[in-house]
N, C-alpha and C. Protein backbone atom coordinates (compact mmCIF):
# COMPACT_ATOMS: atom_id res chain seq x y z
N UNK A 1 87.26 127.80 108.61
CA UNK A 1 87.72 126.88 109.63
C UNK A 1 87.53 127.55 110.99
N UNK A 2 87.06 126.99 111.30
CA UNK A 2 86.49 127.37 113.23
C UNK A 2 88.33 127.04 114.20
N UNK A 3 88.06 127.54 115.14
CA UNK A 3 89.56 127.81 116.22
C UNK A 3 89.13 126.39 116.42
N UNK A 4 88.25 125.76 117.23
CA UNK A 4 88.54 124.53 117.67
C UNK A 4 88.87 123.35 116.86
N UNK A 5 88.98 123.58 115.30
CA UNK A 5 89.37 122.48 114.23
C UNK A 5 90.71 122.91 113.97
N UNK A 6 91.30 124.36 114.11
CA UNK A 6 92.18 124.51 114.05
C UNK A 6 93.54 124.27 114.80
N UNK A 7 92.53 124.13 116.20
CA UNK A 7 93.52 123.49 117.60
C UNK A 7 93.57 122.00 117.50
N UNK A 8 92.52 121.28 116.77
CA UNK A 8 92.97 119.75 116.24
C UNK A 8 94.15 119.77 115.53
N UNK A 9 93.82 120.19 114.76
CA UNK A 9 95.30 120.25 113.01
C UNK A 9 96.68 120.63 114.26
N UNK A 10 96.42 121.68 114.63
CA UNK A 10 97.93 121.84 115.37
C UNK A 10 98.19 121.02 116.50
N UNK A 11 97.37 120.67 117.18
CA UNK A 11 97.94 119.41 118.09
C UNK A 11 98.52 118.13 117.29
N UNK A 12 97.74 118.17 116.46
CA UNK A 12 98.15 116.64 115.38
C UNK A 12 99.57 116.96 115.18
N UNK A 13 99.96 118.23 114.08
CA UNK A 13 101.03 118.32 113.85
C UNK A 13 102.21 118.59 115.29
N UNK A 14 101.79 119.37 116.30
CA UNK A 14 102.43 118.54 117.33
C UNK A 14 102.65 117.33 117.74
N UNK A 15 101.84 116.48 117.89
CA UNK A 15 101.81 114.63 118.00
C UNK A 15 102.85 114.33 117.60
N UNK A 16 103.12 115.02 115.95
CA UNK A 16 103.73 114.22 114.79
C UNK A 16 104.93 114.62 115.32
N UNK A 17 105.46 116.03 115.94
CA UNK A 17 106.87 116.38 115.95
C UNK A 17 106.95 115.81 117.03
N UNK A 18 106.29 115.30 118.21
CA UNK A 18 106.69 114.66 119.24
C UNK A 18 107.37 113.45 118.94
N UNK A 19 106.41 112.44 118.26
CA UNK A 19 106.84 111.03 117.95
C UNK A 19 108.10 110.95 117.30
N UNK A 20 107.97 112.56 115.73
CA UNK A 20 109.78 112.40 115.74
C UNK A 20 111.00 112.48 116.52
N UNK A 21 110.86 113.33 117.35
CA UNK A 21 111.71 113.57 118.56
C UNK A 21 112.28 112.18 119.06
N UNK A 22 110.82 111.67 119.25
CA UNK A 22 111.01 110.03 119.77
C UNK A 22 111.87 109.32 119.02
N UNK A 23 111.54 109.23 118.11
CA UNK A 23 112.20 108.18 117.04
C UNK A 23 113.89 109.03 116.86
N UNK A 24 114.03 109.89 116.57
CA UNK A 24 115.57 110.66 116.83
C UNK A 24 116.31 110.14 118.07
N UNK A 25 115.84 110.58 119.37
CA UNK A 25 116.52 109.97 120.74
C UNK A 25 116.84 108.62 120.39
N UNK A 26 115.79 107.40 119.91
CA UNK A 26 116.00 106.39 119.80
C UNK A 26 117.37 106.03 118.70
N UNK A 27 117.32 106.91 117.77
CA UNK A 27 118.64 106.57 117.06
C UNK A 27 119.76 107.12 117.72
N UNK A 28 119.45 108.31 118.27
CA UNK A 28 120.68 108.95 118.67
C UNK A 28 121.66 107.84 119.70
N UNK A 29 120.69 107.71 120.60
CA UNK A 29 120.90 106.80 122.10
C UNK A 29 121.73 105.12 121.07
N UNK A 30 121.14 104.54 120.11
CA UNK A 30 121.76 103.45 119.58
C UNK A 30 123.13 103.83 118.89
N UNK A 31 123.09 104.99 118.36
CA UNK A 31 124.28 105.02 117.80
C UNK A 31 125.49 105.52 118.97
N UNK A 32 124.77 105.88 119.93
CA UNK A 32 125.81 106.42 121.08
C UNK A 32 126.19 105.12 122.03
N UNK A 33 126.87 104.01 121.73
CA UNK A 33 126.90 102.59 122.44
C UNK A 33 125.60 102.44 123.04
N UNK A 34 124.55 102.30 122.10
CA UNK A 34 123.28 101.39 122.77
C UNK A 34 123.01 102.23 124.20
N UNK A 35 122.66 103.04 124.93
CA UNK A 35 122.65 103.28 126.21
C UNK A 35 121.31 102.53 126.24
N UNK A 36 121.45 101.13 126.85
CA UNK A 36 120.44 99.87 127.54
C UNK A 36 119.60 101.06 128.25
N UNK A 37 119.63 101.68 129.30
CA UNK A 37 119.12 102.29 130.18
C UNK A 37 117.67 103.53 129.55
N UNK A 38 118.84 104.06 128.82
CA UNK A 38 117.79 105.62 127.93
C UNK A 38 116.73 104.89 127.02
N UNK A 39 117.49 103.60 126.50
CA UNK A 39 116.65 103.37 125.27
C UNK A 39 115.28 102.89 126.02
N UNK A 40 115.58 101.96 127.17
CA UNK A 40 114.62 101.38 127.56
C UNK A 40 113.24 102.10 127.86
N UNK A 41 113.77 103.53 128.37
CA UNK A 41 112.91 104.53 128.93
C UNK A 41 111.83 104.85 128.43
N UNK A 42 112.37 104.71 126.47
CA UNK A 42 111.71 105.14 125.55
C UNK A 42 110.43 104.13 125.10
N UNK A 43 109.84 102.72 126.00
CA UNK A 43 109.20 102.14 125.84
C UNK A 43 108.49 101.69 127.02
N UNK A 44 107.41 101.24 126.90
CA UNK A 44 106.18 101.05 127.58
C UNK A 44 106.72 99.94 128.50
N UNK A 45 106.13 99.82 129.78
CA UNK A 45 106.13 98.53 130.41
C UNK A 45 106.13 97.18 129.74
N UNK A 46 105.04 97.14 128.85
CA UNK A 46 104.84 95.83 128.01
C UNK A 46 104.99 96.15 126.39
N UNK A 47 105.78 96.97 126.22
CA UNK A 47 106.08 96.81 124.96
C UNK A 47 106.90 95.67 124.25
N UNK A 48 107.02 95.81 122.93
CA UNK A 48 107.44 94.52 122.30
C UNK A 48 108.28 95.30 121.08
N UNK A 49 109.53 95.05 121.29
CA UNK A 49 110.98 95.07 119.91
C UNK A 49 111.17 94.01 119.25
N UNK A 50 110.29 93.86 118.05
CA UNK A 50 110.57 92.72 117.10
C UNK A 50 111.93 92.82 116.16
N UNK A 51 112.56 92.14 116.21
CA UNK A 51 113.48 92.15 114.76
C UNK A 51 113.50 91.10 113.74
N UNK A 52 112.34 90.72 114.33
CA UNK A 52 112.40 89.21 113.32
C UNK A 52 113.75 88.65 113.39
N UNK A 53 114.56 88.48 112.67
CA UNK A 53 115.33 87.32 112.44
C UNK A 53 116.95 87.91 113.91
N UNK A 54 116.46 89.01 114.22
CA UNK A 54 117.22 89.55 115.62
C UNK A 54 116.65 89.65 116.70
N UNK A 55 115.45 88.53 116.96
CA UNK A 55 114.90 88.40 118.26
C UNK A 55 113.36 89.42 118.35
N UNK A 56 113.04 88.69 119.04
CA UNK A 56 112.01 89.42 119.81
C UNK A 56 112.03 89.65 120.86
N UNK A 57 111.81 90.80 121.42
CA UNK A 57 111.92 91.06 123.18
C UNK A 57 110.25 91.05 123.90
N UNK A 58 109.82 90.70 124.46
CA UNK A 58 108.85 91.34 125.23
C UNK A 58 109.31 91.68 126.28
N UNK A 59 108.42 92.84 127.03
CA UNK A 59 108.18 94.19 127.94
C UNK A 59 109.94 95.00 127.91
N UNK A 60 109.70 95.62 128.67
CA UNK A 60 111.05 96.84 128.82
C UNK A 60 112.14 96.23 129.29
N UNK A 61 112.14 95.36 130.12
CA UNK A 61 113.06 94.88 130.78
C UNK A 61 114.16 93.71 129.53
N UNK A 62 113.09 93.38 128.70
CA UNK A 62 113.74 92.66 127.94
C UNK A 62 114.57 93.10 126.75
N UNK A 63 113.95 94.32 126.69
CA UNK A 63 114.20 95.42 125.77
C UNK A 63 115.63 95.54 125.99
N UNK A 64 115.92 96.26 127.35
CA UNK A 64 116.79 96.99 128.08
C UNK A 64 118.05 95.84 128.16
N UNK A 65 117.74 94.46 128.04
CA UNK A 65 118.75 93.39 128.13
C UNK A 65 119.05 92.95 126.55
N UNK A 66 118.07 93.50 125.57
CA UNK A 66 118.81 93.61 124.03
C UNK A 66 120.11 94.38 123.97
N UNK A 67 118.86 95.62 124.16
CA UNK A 67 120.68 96.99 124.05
C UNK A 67 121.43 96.93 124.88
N UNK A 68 121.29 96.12 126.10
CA UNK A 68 122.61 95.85 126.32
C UNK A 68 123.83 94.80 125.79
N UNK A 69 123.10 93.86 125.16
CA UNK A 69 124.01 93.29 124.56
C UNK A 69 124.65 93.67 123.15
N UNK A 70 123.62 94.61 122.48
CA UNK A 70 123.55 95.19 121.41
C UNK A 70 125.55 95.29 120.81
N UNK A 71 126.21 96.45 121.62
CA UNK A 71 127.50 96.80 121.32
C UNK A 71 128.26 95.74 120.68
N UNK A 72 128.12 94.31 121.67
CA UNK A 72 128.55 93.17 121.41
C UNK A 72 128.35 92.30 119.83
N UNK A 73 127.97 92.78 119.25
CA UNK A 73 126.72 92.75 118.09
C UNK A 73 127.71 93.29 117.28
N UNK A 74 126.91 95.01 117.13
CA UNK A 74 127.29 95.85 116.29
C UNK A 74 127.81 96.84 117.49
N UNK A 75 129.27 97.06 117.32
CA UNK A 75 130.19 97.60 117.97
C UNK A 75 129.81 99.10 117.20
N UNK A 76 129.75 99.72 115.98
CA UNK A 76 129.78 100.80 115.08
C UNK A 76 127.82 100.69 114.52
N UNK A 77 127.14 101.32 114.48
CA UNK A 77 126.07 101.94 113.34
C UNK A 77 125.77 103.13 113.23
N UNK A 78 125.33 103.46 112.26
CA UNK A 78 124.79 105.28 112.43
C UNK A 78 123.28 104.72 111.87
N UNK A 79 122.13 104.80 112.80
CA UNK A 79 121.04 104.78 112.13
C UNK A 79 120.23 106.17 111.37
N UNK A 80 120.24 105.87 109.69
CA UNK A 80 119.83 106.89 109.24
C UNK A 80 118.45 106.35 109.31
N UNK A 81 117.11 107.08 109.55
CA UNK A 81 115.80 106.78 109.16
C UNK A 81 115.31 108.27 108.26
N UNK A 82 113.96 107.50 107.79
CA UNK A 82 113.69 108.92 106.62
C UNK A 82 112.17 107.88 106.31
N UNK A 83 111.83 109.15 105.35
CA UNK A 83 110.56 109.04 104.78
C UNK A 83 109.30 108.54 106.05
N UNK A 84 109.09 109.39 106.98
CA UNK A 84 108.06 109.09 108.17
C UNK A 84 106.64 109.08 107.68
N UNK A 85 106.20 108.07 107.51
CA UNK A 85 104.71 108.30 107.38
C UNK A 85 103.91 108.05 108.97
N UNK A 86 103.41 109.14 109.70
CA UNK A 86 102.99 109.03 111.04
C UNK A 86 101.24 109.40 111.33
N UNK A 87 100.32 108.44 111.41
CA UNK A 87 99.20 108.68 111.68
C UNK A 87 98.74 109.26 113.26
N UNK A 88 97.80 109.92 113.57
CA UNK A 88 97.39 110.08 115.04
C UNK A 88 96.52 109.94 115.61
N UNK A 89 95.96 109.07 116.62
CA UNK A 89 94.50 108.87 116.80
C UNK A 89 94.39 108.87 117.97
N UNK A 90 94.55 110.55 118.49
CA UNK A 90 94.31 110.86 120.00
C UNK A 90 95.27 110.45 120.65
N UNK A 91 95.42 109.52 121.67
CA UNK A 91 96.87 109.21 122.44
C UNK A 91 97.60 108.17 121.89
N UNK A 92 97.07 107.76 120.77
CA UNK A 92 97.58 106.05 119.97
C UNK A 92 98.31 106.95 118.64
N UNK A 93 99.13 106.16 118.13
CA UNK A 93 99.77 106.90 117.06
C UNK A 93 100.63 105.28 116.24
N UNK A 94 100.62 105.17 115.61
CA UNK A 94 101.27 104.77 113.96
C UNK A 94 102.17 105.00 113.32
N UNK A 95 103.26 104.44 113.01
CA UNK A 95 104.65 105.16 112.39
C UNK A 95 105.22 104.06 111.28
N UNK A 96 105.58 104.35 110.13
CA UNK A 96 106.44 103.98 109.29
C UNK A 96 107.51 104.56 108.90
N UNK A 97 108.80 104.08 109.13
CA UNK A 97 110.58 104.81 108.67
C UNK A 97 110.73 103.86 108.14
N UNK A 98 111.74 104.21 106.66
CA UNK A 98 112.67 103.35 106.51
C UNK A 98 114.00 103.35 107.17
N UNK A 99 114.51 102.80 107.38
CA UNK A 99 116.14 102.96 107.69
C UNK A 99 117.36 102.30 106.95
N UNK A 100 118.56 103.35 106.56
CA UNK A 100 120.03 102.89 105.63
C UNK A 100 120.53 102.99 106.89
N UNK A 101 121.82 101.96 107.15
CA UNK A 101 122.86 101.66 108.13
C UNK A 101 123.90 101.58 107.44
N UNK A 102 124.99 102.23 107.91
CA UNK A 102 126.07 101.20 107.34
C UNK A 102 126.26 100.74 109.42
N UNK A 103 127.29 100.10 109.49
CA UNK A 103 127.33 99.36 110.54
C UNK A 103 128.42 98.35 110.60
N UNK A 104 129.05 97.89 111.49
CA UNK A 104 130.47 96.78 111.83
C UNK A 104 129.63 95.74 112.66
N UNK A 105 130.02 94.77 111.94
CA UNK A 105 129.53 93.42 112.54
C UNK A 105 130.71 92.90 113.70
N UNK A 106 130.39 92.93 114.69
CA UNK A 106 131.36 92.57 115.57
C UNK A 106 132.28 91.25 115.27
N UNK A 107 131.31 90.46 114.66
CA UNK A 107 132.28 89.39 114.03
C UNK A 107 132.75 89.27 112.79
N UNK A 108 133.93 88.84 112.93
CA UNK A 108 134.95 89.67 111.82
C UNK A 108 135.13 90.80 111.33
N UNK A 109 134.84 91.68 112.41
CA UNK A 109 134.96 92.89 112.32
C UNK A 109 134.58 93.48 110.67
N UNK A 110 133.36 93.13 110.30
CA UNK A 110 132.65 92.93 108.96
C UNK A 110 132.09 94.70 108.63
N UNK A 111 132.50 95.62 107.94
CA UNK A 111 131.67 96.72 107.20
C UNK A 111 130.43 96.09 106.38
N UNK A 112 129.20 96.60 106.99
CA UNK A 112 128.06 95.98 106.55
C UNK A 112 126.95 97.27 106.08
N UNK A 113 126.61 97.39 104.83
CA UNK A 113 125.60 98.17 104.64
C UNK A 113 123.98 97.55 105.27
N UNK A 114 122.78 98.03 105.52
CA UNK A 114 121.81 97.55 106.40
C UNK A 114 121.20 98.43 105.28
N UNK A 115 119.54 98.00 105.30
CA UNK A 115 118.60 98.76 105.29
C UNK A 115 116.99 98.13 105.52
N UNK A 116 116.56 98.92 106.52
CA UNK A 116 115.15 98.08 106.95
C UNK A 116 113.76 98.94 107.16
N UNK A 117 112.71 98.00 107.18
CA UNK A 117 111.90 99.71 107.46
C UNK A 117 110.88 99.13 108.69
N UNK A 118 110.96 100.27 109.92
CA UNK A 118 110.34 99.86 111.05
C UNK A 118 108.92 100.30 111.03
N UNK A 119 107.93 99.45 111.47
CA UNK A 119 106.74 99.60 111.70
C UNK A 119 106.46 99.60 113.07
N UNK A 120 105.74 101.34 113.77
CA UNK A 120 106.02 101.02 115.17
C UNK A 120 104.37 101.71 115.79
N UNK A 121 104.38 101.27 116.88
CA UNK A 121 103.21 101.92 117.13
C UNK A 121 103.42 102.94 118.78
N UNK A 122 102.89 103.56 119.02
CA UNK A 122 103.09 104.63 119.80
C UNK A 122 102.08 105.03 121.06
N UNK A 123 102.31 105.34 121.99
CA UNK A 123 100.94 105.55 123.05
C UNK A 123 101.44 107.16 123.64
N UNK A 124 100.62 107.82 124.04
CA UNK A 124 100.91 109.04 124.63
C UNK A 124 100.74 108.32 126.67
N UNK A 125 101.35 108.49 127.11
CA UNK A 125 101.56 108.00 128.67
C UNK A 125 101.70 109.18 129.41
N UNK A 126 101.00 110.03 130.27
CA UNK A 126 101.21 110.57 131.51
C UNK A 126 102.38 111.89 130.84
N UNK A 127 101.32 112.13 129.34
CA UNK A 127 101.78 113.64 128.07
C UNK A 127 102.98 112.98 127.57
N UNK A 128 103.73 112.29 127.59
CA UNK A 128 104.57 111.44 126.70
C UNK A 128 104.33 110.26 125.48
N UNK A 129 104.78 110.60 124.60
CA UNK A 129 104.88 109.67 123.53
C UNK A 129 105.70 108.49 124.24
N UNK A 130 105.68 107.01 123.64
CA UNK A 130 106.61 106.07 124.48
C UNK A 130 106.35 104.84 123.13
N UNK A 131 107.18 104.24 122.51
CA UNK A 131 107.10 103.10 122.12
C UNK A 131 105.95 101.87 122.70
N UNK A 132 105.16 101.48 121.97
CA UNK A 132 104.34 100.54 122.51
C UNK A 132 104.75 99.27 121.52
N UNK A 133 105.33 99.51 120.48
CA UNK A 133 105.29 98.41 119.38
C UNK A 133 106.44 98.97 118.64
N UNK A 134 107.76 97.84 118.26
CA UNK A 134 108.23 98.22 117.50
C UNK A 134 108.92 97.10 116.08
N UNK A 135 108.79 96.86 115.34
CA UNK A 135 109.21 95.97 114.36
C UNK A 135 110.16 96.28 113.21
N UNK A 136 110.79 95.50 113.26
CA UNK A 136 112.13 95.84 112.26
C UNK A 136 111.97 95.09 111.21
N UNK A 137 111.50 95.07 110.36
CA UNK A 137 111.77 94.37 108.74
C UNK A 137 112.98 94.27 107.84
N UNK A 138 114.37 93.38 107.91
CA UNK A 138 115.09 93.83 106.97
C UNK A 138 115.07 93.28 105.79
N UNK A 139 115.23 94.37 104.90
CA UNK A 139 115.29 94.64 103.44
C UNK A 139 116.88 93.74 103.03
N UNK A 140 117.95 94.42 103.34
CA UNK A 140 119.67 93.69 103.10
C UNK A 140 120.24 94.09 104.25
N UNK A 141 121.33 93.52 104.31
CA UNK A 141 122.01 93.46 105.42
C UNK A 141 123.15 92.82 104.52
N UNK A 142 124.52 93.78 103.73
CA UNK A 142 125.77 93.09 102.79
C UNK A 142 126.81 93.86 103.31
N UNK A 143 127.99 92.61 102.92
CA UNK A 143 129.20 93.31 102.86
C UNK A 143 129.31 94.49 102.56
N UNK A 144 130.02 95.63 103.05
CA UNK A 144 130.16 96.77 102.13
C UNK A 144 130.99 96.67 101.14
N UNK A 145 131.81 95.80 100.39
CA UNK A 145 132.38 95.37 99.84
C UNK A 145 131.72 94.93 98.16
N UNK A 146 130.50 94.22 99.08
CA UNK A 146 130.04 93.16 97.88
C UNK A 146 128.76 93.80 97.34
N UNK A 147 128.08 94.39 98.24
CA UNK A 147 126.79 94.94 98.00
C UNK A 147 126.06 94.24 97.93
N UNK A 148 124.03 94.93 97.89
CA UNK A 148 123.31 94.32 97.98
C UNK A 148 122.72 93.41 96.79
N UNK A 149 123.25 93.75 95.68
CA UNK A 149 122.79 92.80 94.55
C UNK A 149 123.78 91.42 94.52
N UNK A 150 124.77 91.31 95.04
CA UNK A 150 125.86 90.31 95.20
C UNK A 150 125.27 89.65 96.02
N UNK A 151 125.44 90.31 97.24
CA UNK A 151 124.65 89.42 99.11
C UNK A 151 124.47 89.85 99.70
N UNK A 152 122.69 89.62 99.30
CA UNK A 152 121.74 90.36 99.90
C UNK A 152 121.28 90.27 101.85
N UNK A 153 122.06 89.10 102.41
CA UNK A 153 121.91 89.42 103.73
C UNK A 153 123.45 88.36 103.76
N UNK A 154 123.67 89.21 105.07
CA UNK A 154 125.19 88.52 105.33
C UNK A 154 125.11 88.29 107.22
């Protein structure tokens, strides 16, 4: 292996620890009351936060007016994500997490187990990683009570 294939492989695997970083702040910042402001930071001018059946935002600004309403929502979550599959293609990058929640539904103050898996896509901006695409797929969303084979979205 020649140095300059070897400075590919290690930038890649840099890429990869960058984008995690990314994706960490982003949970950290949601589980810390939504900070509308930080999260927003973490995405592109015209990016897009799908949740399917929790809205779609287009660009940042719209983003930034989700998480802010977010708390109002879900007052409590801890987002766990895992299993990263992260591709890299120069300043563009590719990401698959799943994510387990448990989480409080603001109405009726509901204990709710979650689990979804985000498909997101990534741009490097001015040496920064930044959200360009992000999509939420959920899997269940149940009582913690009843679980997901009882009711599977609540």
């Amino acid at each position: 292996m020649d140095l300059a294939s070897l400075e590919r492989r290690i930038k890649v695997l840099e890429d990869k620890e960058e984008i995690k970083q990314l994706k960490h702040r982003y949970c950290c910042l949601c589980d810390n009351t939504y900070d509308a402001d930080a999260l927003a930071e973490l995405f592109t001018e015209d990016a897009v936060w799908d949740g399917k059946e929790r809205g779609k935002n287009n660009g940042r600004e719209a983003i930034r007016e989700f998480f802010r309403n977010a708390p109002n929502r879900l007052p409590f979550a801890i987002h766990m994500v895992m299993n990263p599959i992260i591709e890299v293609m120069g300043d563009r990058a590719t990401g698959i997490w799943y994510l387990f929640q448990p989480c409080t539904y603001a109405e009726g103050n509901q204990a709710v187990w979650g689990s979804a898996r985000y498909d997101e896509e990534y741009v490097r901006i001015n040496g920064q990683w930044m959200f360009q695409n992000l999509t939420l797929t959920s899997n269940f969303w149940t009582p913690f009570d009843e679980g997901w084979a009882e009711t599977q979205f609540a």
